[in-house]
C-alpha atoms as a PDB file:
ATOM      1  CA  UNK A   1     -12.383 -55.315  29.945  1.00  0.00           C
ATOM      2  CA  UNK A   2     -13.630 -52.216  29.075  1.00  0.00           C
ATOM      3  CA  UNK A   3     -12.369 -50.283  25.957  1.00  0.00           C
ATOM      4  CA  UNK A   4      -9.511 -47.615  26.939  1.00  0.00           C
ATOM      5  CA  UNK A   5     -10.385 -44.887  24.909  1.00  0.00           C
ATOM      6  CA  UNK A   6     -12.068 -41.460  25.750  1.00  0.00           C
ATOM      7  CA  UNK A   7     -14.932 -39.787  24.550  1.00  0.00           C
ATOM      8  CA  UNK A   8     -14.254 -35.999  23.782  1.00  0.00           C
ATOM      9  CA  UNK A   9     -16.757 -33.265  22.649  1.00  0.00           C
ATOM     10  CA  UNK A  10     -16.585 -29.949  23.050  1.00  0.00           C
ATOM     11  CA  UNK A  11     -19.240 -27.152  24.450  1.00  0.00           C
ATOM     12  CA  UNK A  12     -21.357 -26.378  21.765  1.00  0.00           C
ATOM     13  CA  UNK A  13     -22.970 -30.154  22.671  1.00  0.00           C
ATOM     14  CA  UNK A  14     -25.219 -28.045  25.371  1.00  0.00           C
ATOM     15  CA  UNK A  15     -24.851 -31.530  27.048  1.00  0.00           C
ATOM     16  CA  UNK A  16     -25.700 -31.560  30.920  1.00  0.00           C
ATOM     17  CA  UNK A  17     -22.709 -30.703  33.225  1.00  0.00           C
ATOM     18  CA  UNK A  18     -24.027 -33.395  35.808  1.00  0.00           C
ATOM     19  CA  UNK A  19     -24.262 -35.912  32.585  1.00  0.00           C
ATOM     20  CA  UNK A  20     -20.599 -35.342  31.493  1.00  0.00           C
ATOM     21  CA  UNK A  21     -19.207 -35.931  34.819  1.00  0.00           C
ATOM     22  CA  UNK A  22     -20.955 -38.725  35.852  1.00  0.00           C
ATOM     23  CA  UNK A  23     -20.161 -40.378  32.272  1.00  0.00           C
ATOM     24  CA  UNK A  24     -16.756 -39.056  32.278  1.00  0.00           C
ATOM     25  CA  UNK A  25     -16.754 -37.297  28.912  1.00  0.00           C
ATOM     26  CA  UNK A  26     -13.950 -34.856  28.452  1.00  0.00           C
ATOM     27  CA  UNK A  27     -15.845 -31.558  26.845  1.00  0.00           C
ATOM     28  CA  UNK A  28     -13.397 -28.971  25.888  1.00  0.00           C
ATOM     29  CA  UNK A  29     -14.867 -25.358  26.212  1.00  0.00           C
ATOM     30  CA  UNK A  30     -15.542 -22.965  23.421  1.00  0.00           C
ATOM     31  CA  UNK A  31     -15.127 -18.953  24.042  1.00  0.00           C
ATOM     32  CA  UNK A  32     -16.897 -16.553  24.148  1.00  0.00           C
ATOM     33  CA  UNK A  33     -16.992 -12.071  24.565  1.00  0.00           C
ATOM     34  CA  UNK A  34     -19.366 -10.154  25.634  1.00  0.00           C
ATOM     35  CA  UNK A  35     -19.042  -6.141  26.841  1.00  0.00           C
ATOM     36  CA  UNK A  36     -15.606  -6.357  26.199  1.00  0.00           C
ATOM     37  CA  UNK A  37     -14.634  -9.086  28.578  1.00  0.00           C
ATOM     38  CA  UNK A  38     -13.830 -12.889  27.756  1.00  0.00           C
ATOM     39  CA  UNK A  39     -15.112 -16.167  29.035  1.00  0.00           C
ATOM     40  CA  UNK A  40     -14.847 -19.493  28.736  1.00  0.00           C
ATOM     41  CA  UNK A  41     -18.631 -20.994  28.700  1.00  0.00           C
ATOM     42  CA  UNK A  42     -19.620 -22.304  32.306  1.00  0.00           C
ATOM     43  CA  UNK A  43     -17.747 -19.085  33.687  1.00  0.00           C
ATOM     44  CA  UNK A  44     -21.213 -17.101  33.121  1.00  0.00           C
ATOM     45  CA  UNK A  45     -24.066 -18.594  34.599  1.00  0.00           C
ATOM     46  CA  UNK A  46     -26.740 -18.604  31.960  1.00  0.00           C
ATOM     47  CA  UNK A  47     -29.300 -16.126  33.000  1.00  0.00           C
ATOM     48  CA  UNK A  48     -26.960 -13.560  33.090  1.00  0.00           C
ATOM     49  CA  UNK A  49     -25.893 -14.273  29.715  1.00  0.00           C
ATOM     50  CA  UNK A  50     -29.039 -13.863  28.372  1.00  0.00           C
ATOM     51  CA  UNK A  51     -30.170 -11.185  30.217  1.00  0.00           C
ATOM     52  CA  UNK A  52     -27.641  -9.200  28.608  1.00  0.00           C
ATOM     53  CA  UNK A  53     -27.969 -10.290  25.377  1.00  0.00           C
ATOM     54  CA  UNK A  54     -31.750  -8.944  25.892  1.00  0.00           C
ATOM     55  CA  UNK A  55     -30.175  -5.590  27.222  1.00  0.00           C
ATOM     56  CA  UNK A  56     -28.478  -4.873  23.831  1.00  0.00           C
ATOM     57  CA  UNK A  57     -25.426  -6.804  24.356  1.00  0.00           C
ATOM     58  CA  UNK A  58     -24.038  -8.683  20.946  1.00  0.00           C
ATOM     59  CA  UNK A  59     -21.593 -11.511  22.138  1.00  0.00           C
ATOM     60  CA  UNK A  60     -18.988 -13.325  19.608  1.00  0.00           C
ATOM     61  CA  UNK A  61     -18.050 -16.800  20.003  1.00  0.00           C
ATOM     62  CA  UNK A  62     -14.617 -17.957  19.562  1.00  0.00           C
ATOM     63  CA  UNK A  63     -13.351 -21.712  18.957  1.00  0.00           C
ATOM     64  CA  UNK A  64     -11.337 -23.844  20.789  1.00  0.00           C
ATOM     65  CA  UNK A  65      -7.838 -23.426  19.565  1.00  0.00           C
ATOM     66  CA  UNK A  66      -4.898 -25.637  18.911  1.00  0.00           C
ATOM     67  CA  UNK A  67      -2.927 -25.165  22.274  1.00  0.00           C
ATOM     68  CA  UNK A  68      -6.196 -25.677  24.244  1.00  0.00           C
ATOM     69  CA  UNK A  69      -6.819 -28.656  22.374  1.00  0.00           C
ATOM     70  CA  UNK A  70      -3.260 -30.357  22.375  1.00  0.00           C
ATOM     71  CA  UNK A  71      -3.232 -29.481  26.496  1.00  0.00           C
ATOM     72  CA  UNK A  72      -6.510 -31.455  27.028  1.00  0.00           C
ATOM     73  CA  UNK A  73      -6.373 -34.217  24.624  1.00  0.00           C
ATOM     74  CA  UNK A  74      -2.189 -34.487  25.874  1.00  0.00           C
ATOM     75  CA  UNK A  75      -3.876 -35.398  29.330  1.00  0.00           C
ATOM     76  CA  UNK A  76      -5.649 -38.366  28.606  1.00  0.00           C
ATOM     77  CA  UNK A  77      -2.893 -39.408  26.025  1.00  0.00           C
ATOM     78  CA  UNK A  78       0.030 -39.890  28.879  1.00  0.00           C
ATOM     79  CA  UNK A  79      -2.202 -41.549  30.610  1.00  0.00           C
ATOM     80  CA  UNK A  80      -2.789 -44.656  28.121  1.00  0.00           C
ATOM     81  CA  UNK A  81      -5.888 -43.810  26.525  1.00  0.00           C
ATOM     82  CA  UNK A  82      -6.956 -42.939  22.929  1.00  0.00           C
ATOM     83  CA  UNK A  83      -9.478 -40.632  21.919  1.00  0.00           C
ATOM     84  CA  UNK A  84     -12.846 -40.287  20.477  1.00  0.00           C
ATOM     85  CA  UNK A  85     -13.873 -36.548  19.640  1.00  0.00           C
ATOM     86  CA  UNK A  86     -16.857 -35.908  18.618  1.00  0.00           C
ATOM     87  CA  UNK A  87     -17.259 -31.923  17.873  1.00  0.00           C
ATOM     88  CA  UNK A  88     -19.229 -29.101  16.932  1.00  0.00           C
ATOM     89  CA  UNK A  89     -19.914 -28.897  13.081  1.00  0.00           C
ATOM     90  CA  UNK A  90     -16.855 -27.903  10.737  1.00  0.00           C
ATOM     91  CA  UNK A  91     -19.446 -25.893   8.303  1.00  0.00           C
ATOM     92  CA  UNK A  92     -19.844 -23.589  11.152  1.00  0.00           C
ATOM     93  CA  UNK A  93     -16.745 -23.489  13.680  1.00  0.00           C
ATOM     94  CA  UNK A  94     -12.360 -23.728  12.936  1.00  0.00           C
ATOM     95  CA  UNK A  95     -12.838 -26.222  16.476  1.00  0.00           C
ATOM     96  CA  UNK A  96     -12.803 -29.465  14.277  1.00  0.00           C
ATOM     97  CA  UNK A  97      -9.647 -28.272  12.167  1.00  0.00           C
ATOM     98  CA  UNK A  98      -7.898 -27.139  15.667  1.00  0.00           C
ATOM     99  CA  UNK A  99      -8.613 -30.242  17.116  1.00  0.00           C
ATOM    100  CA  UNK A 100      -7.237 -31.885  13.847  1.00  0.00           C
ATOM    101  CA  UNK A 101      -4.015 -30.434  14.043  1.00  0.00           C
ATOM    102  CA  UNK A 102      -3.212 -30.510  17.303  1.00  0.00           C
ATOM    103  CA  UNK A 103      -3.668 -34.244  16.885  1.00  0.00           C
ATOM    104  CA  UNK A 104      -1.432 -34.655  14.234  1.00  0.00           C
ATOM    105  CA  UNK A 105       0.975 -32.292  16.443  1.00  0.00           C
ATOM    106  CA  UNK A 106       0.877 -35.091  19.329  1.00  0.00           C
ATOM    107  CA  UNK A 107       0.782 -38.200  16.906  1.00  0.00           C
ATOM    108  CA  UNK A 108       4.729 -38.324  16.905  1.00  0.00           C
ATOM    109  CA  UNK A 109       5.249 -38.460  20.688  1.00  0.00           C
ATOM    110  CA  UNK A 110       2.452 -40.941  21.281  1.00  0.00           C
ATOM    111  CA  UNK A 111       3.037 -42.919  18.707  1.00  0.00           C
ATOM    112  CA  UNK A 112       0.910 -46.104  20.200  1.00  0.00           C
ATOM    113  CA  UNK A 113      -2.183 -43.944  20.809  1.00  0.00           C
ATOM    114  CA  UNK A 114      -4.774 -43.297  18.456  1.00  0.00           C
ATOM    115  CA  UNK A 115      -6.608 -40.116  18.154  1.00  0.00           C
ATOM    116  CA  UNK A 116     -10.219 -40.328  16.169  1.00  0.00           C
ATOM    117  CA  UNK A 117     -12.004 -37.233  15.106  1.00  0.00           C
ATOM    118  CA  UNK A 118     -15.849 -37.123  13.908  1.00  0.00           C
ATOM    119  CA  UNK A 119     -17.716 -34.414  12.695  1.00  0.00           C
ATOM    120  CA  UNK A 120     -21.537 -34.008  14.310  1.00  0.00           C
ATOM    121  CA  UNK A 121     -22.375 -31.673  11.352  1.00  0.00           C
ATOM    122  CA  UNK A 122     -24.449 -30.441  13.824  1.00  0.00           C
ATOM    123  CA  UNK A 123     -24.572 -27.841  16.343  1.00  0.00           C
ATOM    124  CA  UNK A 124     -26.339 -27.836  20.510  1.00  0.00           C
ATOM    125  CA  UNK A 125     -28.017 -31.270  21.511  1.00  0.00           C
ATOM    126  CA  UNK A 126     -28.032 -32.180  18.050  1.00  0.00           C
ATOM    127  CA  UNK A 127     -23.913 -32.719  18.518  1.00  0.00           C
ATOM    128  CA  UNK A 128     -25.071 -33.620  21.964  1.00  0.00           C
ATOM    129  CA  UNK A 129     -26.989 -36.642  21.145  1.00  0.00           C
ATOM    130  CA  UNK A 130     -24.403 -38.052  18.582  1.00  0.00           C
ATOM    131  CA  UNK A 131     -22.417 -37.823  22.390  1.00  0.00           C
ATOM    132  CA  UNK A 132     -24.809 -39.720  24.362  1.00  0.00           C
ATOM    133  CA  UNK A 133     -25.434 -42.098  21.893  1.00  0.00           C
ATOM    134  CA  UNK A 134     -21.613 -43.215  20.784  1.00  0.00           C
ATOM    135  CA  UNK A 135     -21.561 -43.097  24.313  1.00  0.00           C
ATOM    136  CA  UNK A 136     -23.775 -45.825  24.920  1.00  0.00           C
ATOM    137  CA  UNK A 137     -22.085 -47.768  22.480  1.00  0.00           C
ATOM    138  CA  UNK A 138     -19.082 -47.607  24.221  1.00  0.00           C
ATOM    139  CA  UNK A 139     -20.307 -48.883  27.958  1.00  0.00           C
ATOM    140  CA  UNK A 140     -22.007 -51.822  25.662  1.00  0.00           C
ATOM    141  CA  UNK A 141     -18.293 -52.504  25.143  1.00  0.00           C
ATOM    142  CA  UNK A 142     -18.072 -51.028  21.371  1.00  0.00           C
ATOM    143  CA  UNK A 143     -14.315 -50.538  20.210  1.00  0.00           C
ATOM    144  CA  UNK A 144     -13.082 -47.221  19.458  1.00  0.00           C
ATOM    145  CA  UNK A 145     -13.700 -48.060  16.113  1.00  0.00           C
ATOM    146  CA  UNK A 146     -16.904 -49.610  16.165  1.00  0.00           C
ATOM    147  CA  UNK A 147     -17.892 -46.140  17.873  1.00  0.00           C
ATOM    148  CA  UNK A 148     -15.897 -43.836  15.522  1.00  0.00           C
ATOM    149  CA  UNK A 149     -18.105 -45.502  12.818  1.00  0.00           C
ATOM    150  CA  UNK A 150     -21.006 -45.539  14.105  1.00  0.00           C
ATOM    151  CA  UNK A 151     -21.008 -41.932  14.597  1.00  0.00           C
ATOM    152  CA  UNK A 152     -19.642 -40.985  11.554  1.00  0.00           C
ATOM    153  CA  UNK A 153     -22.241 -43.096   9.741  1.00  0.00           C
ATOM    154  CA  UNK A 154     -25.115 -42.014  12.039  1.00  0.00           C
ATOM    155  CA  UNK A 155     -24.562 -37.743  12.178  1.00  0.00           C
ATOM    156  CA  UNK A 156     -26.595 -37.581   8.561  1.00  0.00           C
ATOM    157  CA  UNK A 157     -29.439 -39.254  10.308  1.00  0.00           C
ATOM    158  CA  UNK A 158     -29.667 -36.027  12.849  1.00  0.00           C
ATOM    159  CA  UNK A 159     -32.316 -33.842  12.160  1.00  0.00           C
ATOM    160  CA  UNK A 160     -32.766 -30.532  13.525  1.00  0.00           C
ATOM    161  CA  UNK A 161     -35.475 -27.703  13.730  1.00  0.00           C
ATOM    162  CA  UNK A 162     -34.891 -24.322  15.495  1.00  0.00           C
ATOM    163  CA  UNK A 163     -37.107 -20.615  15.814  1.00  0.00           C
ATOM    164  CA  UNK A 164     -36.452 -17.453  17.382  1.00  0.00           C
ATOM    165  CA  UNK A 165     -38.340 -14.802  17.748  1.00  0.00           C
ATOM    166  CA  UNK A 166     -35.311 -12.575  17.892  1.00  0.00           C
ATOM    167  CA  UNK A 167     -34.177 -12.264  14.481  1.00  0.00           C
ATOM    168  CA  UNK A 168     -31.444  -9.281  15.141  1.00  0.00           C
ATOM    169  CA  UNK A 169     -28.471 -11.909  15.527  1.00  0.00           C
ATOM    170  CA  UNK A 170     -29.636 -13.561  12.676  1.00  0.00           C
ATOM    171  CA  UNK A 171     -28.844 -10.878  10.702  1.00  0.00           C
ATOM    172  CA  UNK A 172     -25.754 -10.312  11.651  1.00  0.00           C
ATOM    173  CA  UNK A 173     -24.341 -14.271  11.109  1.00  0.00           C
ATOM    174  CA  UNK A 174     -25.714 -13.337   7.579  1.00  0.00           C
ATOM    175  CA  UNK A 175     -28.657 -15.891   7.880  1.00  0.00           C
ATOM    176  CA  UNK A 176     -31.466 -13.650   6.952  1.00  0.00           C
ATOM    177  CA  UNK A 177     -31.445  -9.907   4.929  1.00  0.00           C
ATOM    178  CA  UNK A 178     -31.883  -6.590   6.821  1.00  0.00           C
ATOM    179  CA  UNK A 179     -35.121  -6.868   5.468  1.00  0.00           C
ATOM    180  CA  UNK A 180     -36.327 -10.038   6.184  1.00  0.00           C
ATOM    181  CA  UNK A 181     -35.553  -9.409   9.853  1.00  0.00           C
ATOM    182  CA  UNK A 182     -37.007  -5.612   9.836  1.00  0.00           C
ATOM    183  CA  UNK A 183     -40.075  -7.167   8.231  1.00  0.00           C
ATOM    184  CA  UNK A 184     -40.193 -10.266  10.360  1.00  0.00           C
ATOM    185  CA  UNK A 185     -39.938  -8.272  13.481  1.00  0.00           C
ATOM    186  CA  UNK A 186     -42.431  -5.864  12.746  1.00  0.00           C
ATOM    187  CA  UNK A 187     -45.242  -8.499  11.869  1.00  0.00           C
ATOM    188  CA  UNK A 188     -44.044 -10.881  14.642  1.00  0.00           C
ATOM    189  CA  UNK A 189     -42.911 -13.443  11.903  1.00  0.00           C
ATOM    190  CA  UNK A 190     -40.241 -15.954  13.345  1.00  0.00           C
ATOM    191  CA  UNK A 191     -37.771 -17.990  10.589  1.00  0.00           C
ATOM    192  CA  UNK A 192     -38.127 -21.276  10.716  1.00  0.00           C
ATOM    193  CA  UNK A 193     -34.084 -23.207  10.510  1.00  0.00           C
ATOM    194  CA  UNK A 194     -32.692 -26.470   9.707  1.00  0.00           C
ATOM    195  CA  UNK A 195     -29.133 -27.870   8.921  1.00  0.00           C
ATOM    196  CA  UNK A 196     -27.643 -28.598   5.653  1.00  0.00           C
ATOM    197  CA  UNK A 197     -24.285 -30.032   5.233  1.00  0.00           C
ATOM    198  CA  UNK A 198     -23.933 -29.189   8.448  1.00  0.00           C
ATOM    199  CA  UNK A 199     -24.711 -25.784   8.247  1.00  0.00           C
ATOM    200  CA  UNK A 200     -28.033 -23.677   9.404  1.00  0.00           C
ATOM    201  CA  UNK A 201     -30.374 -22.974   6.610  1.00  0.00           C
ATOM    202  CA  UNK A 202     -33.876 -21.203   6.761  1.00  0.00           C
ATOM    203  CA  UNK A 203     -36.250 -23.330   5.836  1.00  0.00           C
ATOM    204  CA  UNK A 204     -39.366 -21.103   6.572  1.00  0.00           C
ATOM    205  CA  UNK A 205     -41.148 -19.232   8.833  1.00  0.00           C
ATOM    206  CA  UNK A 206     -44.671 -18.864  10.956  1.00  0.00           C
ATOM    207  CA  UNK A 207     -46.322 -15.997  12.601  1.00  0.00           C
ATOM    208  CA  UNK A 208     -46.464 -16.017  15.827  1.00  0.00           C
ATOM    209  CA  UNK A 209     -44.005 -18.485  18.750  1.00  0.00           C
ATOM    210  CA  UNK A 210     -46.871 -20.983  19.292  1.00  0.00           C
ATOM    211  CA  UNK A 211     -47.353 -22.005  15.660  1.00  0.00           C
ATOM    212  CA  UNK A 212     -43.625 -21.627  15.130  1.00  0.00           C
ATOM    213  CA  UNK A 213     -43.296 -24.477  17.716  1.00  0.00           C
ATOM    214  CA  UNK A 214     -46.028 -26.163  15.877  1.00  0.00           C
ATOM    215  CA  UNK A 215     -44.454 -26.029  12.672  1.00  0.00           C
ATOM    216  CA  UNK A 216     -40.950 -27.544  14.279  1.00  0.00           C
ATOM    217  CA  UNK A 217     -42.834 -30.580  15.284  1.00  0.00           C
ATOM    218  CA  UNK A 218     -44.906 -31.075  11.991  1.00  0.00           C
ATOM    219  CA  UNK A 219     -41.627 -30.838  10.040  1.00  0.00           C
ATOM    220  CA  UNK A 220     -40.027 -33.266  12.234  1.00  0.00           C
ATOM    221  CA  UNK A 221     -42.720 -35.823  12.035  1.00  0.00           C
ATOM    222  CA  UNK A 222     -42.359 -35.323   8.791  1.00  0.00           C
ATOM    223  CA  UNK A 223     -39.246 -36.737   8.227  1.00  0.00           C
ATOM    224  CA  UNK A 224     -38.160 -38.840  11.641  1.00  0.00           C
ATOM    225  CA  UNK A 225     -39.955 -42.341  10.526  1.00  0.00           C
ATOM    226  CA  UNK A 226     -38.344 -44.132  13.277  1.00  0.00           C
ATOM    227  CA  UNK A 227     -37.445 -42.206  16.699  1.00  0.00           C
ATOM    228  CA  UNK A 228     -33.491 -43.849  17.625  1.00  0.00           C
ATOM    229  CA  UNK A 229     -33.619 -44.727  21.345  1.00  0.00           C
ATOM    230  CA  UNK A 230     -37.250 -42.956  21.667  1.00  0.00           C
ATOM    231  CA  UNK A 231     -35.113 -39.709  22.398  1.00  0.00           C
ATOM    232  CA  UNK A 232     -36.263 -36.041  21.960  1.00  0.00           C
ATOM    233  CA  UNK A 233     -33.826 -33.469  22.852  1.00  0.00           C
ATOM    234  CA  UNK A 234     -34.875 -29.168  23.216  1.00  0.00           C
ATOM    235  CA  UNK A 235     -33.018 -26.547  23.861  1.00  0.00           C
ATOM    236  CA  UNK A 236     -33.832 -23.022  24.804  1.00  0.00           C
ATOM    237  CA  UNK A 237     -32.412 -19.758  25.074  1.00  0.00           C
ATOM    238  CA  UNK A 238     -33.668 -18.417  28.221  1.00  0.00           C
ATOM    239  CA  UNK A 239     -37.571 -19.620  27.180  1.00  0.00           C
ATOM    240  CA  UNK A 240     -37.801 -22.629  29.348  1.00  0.00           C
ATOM    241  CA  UNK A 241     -41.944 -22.704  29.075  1.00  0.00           C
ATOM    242  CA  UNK A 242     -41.281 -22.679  25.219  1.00  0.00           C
ATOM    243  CA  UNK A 243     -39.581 -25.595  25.526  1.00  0.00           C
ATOM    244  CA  UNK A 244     -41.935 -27.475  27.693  1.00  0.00           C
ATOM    245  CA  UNK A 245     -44.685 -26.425  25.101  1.00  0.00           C
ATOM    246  CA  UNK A 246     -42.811 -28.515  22.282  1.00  0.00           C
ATOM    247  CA  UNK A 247     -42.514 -31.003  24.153  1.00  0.00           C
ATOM    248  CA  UNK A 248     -46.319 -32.018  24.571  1.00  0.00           C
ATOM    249  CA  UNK A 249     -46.580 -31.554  21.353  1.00  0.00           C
ATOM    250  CA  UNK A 250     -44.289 -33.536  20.188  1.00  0.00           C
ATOM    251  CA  UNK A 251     -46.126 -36.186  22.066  1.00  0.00           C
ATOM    252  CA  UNK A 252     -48.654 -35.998  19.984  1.00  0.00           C
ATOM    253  CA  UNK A 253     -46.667 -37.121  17.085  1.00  0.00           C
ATOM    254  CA  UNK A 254     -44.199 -39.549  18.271  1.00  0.00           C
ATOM    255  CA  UNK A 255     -43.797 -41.922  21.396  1.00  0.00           C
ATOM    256  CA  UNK A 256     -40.810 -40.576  23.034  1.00  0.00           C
ATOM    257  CA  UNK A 257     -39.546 -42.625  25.933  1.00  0.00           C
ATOM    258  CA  UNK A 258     -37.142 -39.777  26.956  1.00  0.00           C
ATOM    259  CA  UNK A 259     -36.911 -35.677  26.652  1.00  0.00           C
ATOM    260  CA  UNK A 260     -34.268 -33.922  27.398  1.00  0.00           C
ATOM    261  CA  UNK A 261     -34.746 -30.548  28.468  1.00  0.00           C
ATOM    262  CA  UNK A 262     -32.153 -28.112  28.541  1.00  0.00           C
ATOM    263  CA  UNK A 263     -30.598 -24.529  28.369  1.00  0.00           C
ATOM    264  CA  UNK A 264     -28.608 -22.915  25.439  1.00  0.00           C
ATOM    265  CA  UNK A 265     -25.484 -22.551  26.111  1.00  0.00           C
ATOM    266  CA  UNK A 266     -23.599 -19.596  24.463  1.00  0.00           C
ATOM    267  CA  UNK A 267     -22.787 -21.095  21.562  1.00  0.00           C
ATOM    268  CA  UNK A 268     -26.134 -21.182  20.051  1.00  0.00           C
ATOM    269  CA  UNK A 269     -27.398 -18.843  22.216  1.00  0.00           C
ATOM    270  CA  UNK A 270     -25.093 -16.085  20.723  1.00  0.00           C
ATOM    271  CA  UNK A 271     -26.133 -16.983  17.294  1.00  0.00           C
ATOM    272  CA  UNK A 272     -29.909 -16.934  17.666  1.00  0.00           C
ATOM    273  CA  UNK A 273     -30.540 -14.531  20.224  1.00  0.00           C
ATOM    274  CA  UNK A 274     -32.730 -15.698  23.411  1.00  0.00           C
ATOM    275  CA  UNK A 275     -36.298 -16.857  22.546  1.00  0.00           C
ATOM    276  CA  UNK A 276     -34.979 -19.283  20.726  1.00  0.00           C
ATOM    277  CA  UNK A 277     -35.742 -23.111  20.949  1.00  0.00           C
ATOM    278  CA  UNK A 278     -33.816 -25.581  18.957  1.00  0.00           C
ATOM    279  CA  UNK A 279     -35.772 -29.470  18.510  1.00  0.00           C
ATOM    280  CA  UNK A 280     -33.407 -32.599  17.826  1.00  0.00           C
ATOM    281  CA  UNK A 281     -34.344 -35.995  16.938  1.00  0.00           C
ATOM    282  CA  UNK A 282     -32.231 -38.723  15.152  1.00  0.00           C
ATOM    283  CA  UNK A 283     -33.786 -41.081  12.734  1.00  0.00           C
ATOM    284  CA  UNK A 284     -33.212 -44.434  12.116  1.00  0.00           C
ATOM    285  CA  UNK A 285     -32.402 -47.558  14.785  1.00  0.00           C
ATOM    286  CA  UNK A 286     -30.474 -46.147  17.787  1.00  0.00           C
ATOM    287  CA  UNK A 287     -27.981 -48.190  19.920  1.00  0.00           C
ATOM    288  CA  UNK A 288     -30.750 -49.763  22.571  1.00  0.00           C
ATOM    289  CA  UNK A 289     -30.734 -50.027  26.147  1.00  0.00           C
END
């Protein structure tokens, strides 16, 4: 009989739409405003998003919050199932606490359900494949507990990588100094990211997109020894070629059985800027299959 629990993430995962409904995953949406007017993400079709953002406009993102949180999880609680969230990085959103309280809010009226919380300490497909992979588990049968650990265990083994040439919203989520960015943008120098306790950290830089892209996979076969599941995940910010490029030459490093293409949501994309492509790998033994 299969395990009645449900797996919960939230947007920032930049997982597939078509993927979450066909596996059922319940992903909660983060907020976001941009020229004065609020969204929800999915309510602006991506290309419009970023078009704007390269027409001056500087969006904010906003969390999930309690009540949105309590409504959705409340849902799947009344109707005999537990819960598995898996969310967007504490280090760099209030979503995880919200979700946190508004499951100790519902704990006394469903007293026989059980509400799990694990932080991705990550951010985009690198949350995303924590997702897909727990989620694996999980049609293999795995208990909600098996799962919960599984992922809590395995979210240090994520590694990330992400450039942008657009260095402007950087700056203003106090990554980089007014004068890296005034520097880096004048010489066409693009920062070079990676996570550290789950938040983003530079880690360097190259001149130039193509051996910015080069540099991602270098670093990354530098320290994925053993590719979980053969999966490669890439995300863009409206730079879908860019993307494509890292791919082949990622191929030249590792044997990757699957990639995983995708677009930036505005989660990352608001933080980044578009131009910006974002490499995830996990490393270690995967779930199989």
């Amino acid at each position: 009989m299969m395990e009645q629990y449900q797996i919960f993430t939230d947007s920032s995962s930049d997982l597939p739409e078509e993927y979450l409904r066909a596996e059922n995953i319940v992903s909660m949406p983060l907020s976001f405003s941009i020229d004065h007017e609020q969204y929800f993400s999915g309510e602006m079709d991506a290309a419009t998003f970023y078009r704007k953002m390269r027409e001056g406009a500087m969006p904010a993102t906003s969390s999930v919050n309690v009540s949105e949180a309590y409504r959705a999880m409340e849902n799947v609680l009344q109707a005999g199932k537990d819960i598995l969230y898996i969310g967007f990085s504490a280090g760099m959103s209030s979503t995880l606490q919200n979700v946190q309280i508004a499951s100790e809010e519902l704990a006394p009226r469903y007293p026989d359900r059980k509400i799990v919380i694990v932080d991705s300490m990550s951010v985009s497909l690198g949350q995303g494949m924590l997702v897909y992979l727990t989620n694996k588990m999980k049609k293999a049968g795995a208990s909600l507990e098996k799962a919960a650990e599984w992922a809590t265990e395995h979210a240090s083994n994520l590694r990330h990588y992400i450039t942008t040439g657009n260095m402007t919203h950087l700056h203003r989520g106090g990554r980089i100094s007014k004068a890296t960015e005034l520097v880096g943008t004048l010489l066409g120098v693009q920062p070079i990211l990676s996570m550290e306790n789950g938040k983003p950290k530079v880690v360097g830089s190259k001149r130039g997109s193509r051996s910015a892209l080069q540099n991602l996979a270098q670093r990354m076969s530098n320290t994925v020894k053993t590719v979980a599941d053969g999966l490669c995940f890439i995300t863009h910010a409206d730079c879908e070629k860019d993307a494509v490029y890292l791919s082949e030459v990622m191929q030249e490093y590792f044997d990757i059985k699957r990639f995983l293409i995708h677009q930036a949501g505005p989660v990352l994309g608001a933080h980044t800027g578009p131009g910006s492509v974002a490499l995830f790998m996990m490393d270690g033994v995967g779930v199989g299959g």
